[in-house]
Protein backbone atom coordinates (compact mmCIF):
# COMPACT_ATOMS: atom_id res chain seq x y z
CA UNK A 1 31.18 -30.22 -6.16
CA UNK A 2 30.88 -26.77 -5.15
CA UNK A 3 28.26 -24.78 -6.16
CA UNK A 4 28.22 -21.71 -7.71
CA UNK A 5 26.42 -18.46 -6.04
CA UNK A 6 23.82 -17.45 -7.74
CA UNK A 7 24.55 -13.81 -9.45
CA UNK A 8 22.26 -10.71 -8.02
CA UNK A 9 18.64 -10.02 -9.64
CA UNK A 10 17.11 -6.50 -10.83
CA UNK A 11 15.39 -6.21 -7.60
CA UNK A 12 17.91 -6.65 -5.19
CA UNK A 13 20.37 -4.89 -7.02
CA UNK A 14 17.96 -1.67 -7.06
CA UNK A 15 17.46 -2.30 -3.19
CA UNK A 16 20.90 -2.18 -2.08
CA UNK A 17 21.68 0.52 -4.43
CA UNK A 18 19.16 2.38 -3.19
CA UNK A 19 20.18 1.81 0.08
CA UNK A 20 23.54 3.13 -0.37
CA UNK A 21 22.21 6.11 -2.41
CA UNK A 22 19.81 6.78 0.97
CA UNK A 23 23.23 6.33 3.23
CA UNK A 24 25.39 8.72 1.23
CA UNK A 25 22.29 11.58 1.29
CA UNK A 26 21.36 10.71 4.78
CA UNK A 27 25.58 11.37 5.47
CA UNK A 28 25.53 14.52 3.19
CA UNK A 29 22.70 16.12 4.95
CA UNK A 30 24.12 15.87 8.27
CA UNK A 31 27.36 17.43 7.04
CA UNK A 32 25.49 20.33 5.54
CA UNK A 33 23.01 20.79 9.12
CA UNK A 34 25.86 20.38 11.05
CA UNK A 35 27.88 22.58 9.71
CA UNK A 36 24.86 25.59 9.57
CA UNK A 37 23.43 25.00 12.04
CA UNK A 38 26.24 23.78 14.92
CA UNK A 39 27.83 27.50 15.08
CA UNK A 40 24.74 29.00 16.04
CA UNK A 41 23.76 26.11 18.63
CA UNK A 42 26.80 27.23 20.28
CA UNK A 43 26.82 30.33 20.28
CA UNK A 44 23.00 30.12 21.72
CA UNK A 45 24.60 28.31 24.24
CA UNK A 46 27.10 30.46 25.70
CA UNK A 47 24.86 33.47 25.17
CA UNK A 48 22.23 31.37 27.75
CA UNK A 49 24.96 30.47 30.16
CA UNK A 50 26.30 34.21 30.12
CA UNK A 51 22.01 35.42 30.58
CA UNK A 52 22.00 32.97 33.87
CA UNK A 53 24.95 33.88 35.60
CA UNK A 54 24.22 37.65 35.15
CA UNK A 55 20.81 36.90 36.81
CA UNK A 56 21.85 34.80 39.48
CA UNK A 57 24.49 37.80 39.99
CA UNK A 58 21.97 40.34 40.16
CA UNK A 59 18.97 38.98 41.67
CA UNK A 60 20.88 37.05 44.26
CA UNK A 61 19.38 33.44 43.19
CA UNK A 62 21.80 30.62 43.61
CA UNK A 63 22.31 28.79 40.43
CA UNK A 64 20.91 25.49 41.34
CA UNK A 65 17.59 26.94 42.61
CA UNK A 66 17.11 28.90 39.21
CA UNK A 67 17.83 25.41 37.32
CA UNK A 68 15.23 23.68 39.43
CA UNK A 69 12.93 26.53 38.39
CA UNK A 70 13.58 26.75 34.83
CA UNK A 71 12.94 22.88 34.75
CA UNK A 72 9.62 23.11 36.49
CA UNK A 73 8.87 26.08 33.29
CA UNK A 74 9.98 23.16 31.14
CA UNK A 75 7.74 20.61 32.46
CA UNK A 76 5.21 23.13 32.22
CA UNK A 77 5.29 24.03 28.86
CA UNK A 78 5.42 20.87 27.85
CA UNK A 79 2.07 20.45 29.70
CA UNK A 80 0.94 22.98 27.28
CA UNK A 81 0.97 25.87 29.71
CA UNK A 82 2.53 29.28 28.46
CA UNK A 83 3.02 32.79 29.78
CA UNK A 84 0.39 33.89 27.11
CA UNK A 85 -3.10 32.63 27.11
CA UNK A 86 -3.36 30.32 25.11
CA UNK A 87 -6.68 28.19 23.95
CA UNK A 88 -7.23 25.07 25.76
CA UNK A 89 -5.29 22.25 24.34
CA UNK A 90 -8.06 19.62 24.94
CA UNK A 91 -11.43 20.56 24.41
CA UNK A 92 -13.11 19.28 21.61
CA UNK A 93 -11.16 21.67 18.79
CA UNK A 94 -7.89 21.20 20.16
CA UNK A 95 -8.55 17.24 20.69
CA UNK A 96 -10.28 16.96 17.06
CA UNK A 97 -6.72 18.62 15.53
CA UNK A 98 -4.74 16.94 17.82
CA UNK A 99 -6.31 13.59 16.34
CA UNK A 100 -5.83 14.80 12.90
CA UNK A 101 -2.14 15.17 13.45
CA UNK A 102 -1.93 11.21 15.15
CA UNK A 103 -3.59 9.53 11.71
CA UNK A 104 -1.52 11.55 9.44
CA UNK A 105 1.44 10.88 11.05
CA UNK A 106 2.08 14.60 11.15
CA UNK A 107 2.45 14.83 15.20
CA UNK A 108 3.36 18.23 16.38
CA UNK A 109 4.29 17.39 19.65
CA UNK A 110 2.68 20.45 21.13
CA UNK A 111 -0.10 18.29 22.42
CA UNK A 112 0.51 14.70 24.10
CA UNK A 113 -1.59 12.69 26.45
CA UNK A 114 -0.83 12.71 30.33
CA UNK A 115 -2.37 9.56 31.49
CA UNK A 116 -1.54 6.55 31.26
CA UNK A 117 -5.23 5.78 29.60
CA UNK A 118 -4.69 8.27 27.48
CA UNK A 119 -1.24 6.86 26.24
CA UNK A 120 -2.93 3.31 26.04
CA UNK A 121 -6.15 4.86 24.11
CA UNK A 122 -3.59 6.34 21.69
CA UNK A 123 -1.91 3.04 20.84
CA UNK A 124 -4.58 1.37 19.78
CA UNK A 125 -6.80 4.55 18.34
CA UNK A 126 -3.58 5.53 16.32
CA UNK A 127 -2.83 1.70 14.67
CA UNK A 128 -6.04 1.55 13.21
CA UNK A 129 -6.16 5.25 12.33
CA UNK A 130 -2.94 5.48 10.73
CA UNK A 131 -3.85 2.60 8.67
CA UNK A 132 -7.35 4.41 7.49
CA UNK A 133 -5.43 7.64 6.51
CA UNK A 134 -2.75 5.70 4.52
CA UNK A 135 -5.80 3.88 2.60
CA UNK A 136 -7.53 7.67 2.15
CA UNK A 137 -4.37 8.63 0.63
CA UNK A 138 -3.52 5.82 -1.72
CA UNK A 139 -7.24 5.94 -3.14
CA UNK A 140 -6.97 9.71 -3.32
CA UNK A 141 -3.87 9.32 -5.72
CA UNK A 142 -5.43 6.76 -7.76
CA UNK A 143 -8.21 9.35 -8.39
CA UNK A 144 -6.00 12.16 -8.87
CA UNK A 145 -3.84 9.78 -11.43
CA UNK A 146 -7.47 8.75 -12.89
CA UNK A 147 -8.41 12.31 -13.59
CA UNK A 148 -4.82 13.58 -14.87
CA UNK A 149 -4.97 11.19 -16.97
CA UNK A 150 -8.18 11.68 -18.59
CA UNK A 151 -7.20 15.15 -18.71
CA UNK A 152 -4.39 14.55 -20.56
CA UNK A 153 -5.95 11.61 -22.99
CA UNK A 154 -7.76 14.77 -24.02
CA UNK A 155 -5.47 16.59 -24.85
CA UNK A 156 -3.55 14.40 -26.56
CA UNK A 157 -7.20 13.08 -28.64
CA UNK A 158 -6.83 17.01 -29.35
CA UNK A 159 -3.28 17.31 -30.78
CA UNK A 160 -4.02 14.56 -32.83
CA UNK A 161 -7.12 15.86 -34.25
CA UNK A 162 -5.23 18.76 -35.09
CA UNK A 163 -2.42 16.82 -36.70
CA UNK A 164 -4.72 14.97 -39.07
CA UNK A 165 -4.52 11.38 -37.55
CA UNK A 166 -8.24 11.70 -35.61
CA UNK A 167 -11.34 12.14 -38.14
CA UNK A 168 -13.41 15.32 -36.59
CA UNK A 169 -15.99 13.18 -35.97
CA UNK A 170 -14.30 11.04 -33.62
CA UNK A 171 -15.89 10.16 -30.12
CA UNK A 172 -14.33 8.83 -26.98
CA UNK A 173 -15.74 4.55 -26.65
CA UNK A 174 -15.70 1.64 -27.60
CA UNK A 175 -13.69 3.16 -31.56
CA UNK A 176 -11.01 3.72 -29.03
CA UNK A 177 -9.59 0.34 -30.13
CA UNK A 178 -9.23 0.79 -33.62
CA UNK A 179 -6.90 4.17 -33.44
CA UNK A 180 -3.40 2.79 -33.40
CA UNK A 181 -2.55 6.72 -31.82
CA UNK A 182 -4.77 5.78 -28.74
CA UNK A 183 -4.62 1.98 -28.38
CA UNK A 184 -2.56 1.16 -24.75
CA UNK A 185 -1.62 5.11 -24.29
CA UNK A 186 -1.35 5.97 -20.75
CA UNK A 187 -0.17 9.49 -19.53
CA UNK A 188 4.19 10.66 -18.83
CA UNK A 189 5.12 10.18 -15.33
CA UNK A 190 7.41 13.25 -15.53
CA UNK A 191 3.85 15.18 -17.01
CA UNK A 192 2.26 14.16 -14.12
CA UNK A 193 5.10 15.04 -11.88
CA UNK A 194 5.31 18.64 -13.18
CA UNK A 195 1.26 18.88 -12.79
CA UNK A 196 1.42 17.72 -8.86
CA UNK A 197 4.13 20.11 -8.51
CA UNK A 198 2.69 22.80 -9.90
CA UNK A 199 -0.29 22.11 -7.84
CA UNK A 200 2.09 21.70 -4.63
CA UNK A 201 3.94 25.01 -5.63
CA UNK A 202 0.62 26.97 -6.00
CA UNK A 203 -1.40 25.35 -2.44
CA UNK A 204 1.41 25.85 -0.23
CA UNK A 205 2.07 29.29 -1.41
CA UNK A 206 -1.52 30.37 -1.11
CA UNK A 207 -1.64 28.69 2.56
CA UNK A 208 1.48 30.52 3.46
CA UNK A 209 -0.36 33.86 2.53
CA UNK A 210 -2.87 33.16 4.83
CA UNK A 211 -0.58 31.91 7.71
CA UNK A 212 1.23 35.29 7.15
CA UNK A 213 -1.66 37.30 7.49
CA UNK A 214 -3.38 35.20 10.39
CA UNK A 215 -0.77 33.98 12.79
CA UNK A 216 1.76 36.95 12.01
CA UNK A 217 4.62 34.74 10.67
CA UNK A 218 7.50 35.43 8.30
CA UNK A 219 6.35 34.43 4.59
CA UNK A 220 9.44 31.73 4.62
CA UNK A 221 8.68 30.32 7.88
CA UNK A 222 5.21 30.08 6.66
CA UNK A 223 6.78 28.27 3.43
CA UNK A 224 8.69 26.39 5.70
CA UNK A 225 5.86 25.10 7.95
CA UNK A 226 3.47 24.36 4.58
CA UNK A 227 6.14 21.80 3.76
CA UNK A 228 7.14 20.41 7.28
CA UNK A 229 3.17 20.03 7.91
CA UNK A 230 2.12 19.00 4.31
CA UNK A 231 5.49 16.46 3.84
CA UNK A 232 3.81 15.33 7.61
CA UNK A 233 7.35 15.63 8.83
CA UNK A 234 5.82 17.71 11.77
CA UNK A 235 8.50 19.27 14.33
CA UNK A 236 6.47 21.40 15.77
CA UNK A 237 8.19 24.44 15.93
CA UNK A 238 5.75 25.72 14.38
CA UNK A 239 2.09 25.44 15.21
CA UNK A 240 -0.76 27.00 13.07
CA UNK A 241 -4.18 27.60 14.97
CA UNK A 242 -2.46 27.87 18.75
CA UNK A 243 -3.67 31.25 19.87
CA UNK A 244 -6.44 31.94 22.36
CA UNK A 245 -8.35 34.17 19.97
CA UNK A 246 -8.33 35.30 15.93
CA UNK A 247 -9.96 37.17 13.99
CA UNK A 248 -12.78 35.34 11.72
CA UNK A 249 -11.75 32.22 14.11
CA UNK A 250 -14.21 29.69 12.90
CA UNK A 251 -13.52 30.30 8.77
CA UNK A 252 -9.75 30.47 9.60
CA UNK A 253 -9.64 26.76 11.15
CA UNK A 254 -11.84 25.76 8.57
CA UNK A 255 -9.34 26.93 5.94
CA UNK A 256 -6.68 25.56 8.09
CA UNK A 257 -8.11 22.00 7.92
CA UNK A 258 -8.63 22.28 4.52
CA UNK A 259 -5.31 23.24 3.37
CA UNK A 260 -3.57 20.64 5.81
CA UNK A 261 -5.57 17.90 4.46
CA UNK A 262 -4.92 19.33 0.38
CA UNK A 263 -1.93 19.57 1.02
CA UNK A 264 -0.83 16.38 2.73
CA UNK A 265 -2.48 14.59 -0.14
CA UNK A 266 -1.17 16.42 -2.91
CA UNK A 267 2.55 15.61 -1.17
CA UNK A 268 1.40 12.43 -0.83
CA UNK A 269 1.06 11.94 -4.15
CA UNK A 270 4.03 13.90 -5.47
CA UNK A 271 6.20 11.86 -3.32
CA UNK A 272 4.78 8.75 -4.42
CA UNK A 273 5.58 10.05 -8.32
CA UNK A 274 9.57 11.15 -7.39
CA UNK A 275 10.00 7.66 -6.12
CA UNK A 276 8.80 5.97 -9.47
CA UNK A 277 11.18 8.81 -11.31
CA UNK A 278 14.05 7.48 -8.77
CA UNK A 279 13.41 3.62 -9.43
CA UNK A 280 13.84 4.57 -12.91
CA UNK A 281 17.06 6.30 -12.46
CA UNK A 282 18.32 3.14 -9.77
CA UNK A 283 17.44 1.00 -13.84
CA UNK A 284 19.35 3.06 -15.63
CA UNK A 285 22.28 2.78 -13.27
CA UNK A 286 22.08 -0.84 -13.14
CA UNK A 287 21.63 -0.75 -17.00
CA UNK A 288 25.04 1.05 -17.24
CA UNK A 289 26.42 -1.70 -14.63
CA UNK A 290 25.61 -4.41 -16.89
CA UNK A 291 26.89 -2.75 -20.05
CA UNK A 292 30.50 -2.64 -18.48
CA UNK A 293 30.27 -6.10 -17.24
CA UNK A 294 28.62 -7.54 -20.69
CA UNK A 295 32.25 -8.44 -22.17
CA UNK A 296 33.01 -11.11 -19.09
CA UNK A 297 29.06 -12.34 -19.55
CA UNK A 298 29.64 -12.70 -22.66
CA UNK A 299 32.43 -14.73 -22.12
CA UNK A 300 31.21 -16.81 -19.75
CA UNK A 301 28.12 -17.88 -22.04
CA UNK A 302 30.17 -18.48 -24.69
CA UNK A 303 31.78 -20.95 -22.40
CA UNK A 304 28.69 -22.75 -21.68
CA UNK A 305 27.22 -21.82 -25.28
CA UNK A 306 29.75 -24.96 -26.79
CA UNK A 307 28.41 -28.00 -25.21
CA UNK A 308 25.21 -29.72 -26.31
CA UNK A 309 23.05 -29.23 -23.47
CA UNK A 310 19.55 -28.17 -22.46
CA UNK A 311 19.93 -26.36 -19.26
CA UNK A 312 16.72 -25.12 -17.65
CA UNK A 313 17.94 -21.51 -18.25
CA UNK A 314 18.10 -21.56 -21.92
CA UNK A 315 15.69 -24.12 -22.92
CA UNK A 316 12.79 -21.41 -23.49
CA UNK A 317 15.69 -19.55 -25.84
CA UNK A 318 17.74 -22.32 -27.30
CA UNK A 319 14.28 -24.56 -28.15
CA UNK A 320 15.08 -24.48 -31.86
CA UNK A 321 18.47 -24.84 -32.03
CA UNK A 322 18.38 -27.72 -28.96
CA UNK A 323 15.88 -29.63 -31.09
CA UNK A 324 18.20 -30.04 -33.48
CA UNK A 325 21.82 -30.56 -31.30
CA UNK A 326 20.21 -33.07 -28.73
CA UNK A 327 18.04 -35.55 -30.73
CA UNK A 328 20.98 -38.41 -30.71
CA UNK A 329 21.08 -37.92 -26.69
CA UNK A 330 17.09 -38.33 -26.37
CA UNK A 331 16.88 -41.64 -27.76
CA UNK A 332 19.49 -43.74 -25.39
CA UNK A 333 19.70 -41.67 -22.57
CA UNK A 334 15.30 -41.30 -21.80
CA UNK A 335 14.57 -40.40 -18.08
CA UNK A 336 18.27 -39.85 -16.79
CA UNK A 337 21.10 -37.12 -17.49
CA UNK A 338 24.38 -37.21 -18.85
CA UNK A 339 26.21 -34.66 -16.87
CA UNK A 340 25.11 -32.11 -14.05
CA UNK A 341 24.00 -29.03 -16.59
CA UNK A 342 21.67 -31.62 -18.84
CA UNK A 343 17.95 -32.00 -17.30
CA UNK A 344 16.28 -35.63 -18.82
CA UNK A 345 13.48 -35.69 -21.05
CA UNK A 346 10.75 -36.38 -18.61
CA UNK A 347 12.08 -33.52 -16.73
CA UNK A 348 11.46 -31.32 -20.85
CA UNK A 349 7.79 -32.85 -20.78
CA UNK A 350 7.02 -31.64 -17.28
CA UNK A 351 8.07 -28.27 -17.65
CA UNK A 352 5.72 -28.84 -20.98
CA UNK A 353 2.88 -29.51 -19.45
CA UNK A 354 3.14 -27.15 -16.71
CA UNK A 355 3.66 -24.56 -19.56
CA UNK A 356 0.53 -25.89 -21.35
CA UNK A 357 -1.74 -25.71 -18.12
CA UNK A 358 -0.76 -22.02 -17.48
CA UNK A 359 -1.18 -21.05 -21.51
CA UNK A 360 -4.79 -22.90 -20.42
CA UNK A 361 -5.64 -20.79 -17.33
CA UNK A 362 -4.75 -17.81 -19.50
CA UNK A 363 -6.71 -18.31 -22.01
CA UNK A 364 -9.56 -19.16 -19.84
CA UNK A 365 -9.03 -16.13 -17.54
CA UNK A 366 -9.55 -14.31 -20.92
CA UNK A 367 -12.38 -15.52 -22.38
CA UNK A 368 -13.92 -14.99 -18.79
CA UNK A 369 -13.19 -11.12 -18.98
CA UNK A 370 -10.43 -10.54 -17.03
CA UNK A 371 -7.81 -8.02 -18.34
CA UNK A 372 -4.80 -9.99 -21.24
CA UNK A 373 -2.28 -7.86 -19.29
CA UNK A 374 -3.42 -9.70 -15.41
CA UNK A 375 -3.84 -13.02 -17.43
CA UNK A 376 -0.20 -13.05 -18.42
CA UNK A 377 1.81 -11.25 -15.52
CA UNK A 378 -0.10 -13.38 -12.64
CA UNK A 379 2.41 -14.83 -10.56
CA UNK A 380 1.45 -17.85 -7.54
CA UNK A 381 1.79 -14.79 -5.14
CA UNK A 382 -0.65 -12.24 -6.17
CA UNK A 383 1.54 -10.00 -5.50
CA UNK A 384 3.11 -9.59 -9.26
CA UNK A 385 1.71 -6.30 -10.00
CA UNK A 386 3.31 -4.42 -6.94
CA UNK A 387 0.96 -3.33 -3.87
CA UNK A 388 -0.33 -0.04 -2.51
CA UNK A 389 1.07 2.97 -4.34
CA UNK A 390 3.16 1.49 -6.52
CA UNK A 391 1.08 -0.50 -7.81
CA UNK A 392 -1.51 2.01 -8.51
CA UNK A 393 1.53 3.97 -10.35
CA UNK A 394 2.81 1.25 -12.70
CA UNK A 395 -0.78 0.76 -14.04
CA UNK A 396 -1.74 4.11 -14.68
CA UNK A 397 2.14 5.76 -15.86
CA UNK A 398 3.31 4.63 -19.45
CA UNK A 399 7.23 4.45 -17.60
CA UNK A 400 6.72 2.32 -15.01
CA UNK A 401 4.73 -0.11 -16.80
CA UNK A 402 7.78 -0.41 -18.79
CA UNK A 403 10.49 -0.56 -16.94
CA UNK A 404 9.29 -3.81 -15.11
């Protein structure tokens, strides 16, 4: 008998959307580069090819000899070496930022190793390091999420004093529990989103200032760098702190660090926030998807609605009404089935008892301490409640802990 595919979950619905979603905007920026971008690459390109002929014309240099020259300039600079003095790229400075960019993931490019130890150091300094940094990040948004939201419980404990549904004389504890205003709150994601974007807005515009003022930039290629360095997309067109010599050196790579590493966690953060507000749009599509298919569902379990069956989908749902509809099958037809949809009795009491023994670890789990909400969503995985950022999201955002 042929079996009948099993129809697509939540989860892998929202992945393949999403992937499709990330196709089409992956396909709709490179339409929108290309075309800005592609005129002037050309025209850069004849200009270049006009600039060499006219100098092998005029300074009686064959062309190949001139390319083999202009390579060895290219080797060079990427060696690090420029026309303008420039501070070392690996003493201790240089190295230290040069490792800051590796476990961030931001890498420049401006500085790479040359030997082949080097290149093998890197491999193995960079796995763990990257990992550290991720870690650094994920705990510093579940302190930044900690503290907006305590922030934000107090403000809302103040709007309701005002309002009348606090007494004056309330205090944050244990009383929590008995204000029906309070009990379970947990702060907007889109609240929180505004605040880390606010926050992004105002850091990257400050370090801008000072990357105008310092290295002598343009204040939107400063803008632009902020967000290429902060996002740790990292071209390295770019490069803050490169010079031989500034002014107030010492104070300015200290407030270099410091903005770098502010602002790569703040980013961090606010990425981590769009992507919960983007899983919650991929619901609503899917939502809408199921609303236009409902009339065929419908259907289709009205079809299976009319015969007298238990099926291990709608026993939890059907339990009263299958009491009732099955008792003349249960007493002649104990420990087999009558069709392929029908599961047998002892196959009811198993399920039973496996029900019973989780209600028991439950309520064990709870009169040991341990949180009603991880006694009840605890899957055989431990993995139920999401890992990493998203996990540290969904318990501390009202939205995601809803949308589940």
């Amino acid at each position: 008998r042929r079996r009948r595919l099993a129809p697509l979950n939540e989860d892998n619905g929202r992945f393949l959307l999403l992937a499709a979603l990330i196709a089409a905007y992956l396909s709709a920026g490179a339409t929108v580069f290309s075309a800005l971008e592609s005129p002037s690459e050309a025209e850069a390109q004849l200009h270049w090819n006009r600039t060499l002929q006219n100098f092998s014309r005029i300074f009686n240099i064959s062309l190949p000899e001139l390319r083999a020259f202009l390579r060895s300039y290219e080797a060079a600079m990427a060696a690090g070496i420029r026309v303008d003095a420039l501070r070392p790229r690996w003493d201790f400075p240089g190295a230290f930022y040069f490792v800051g960019t590796v476990v961030s993931t931001i890498g420049f490019g401006m500085t790479t190793p040359a030997t082949v130890a080097g290149k093998v150091f890197l491999i193995v300094y960079g796995l763990f390091g990257c990992a550290g940094t991720i870690l650094f990040f994920n705990l510093f948004l579940e302190r930044i999420i900690s503290l907006l939201a305590f922030i934000m419980k107090a403000c809302h404990e103040r709007q309701l004093r005002r309002s009348g549904l606090l007494p004056p004389s309330f205090r944050r504890g244990p009383a929590v529990a008995g204000v029906g205003s309070l009990v379970g709150w947990k702060p907007s994601v889109y609240h929180v989103m505004l605040i880390l974007g606010i926050f992004a807005i105002t850091l990257s515009c400050c370090a801008s200032a000072m990357y105008t003022a310092v290295e002598g930039w343009n204040y939107i290629d400063s803008l632009y760098y902020c967000f290429v360095t902060f996002s740790t997309i990292g071209f390295g067109d770019l490069v803050s702190s490169q010079n031989a010599a500034y002014q107030n050196q010492g104070l300015y790579r200290f407030g270099n660090f410091i903005f770098i590493l502010m602002g790569v966690c703040c980013i961090y953060s606010l990425f981590n926030v769009i992507s919960i507000v983007i899983k919650q749009v991929l619901n609503w599509v899917l939502k809408k998807f199921e609303c236009r298919c409902c009339p065929k569902c419908h259907k289709s379990s009205a079809r299976l609605g009319r015969r007298n069956a238990i099926t291990p989908g709608a026993r939890l749902r059907r339990h009263n009404i299958s009491m009732d509809t099955d008792g003349q099958y249960d007493s002649d037809t104990e420990g087999r089935r009558l069709s392929g949809e029908m599961i047998s009795m002892r196959e009811l009491t198993a399920s039973n008892k496996v029900s019973l023994a989780i209600l028991q670890k439950q309520l064990s789990e709870t009169a040991n301490g341990y949180p009603r909400s991880v006694c009840i969503n605890t899957r055989q995985n431990g993995f139920s409640a999401g890992v990493g950022a998203l996990a540290i999201m969904n318990n501390r955002l009202a939205e995601t802990s809803d949308s589940r």
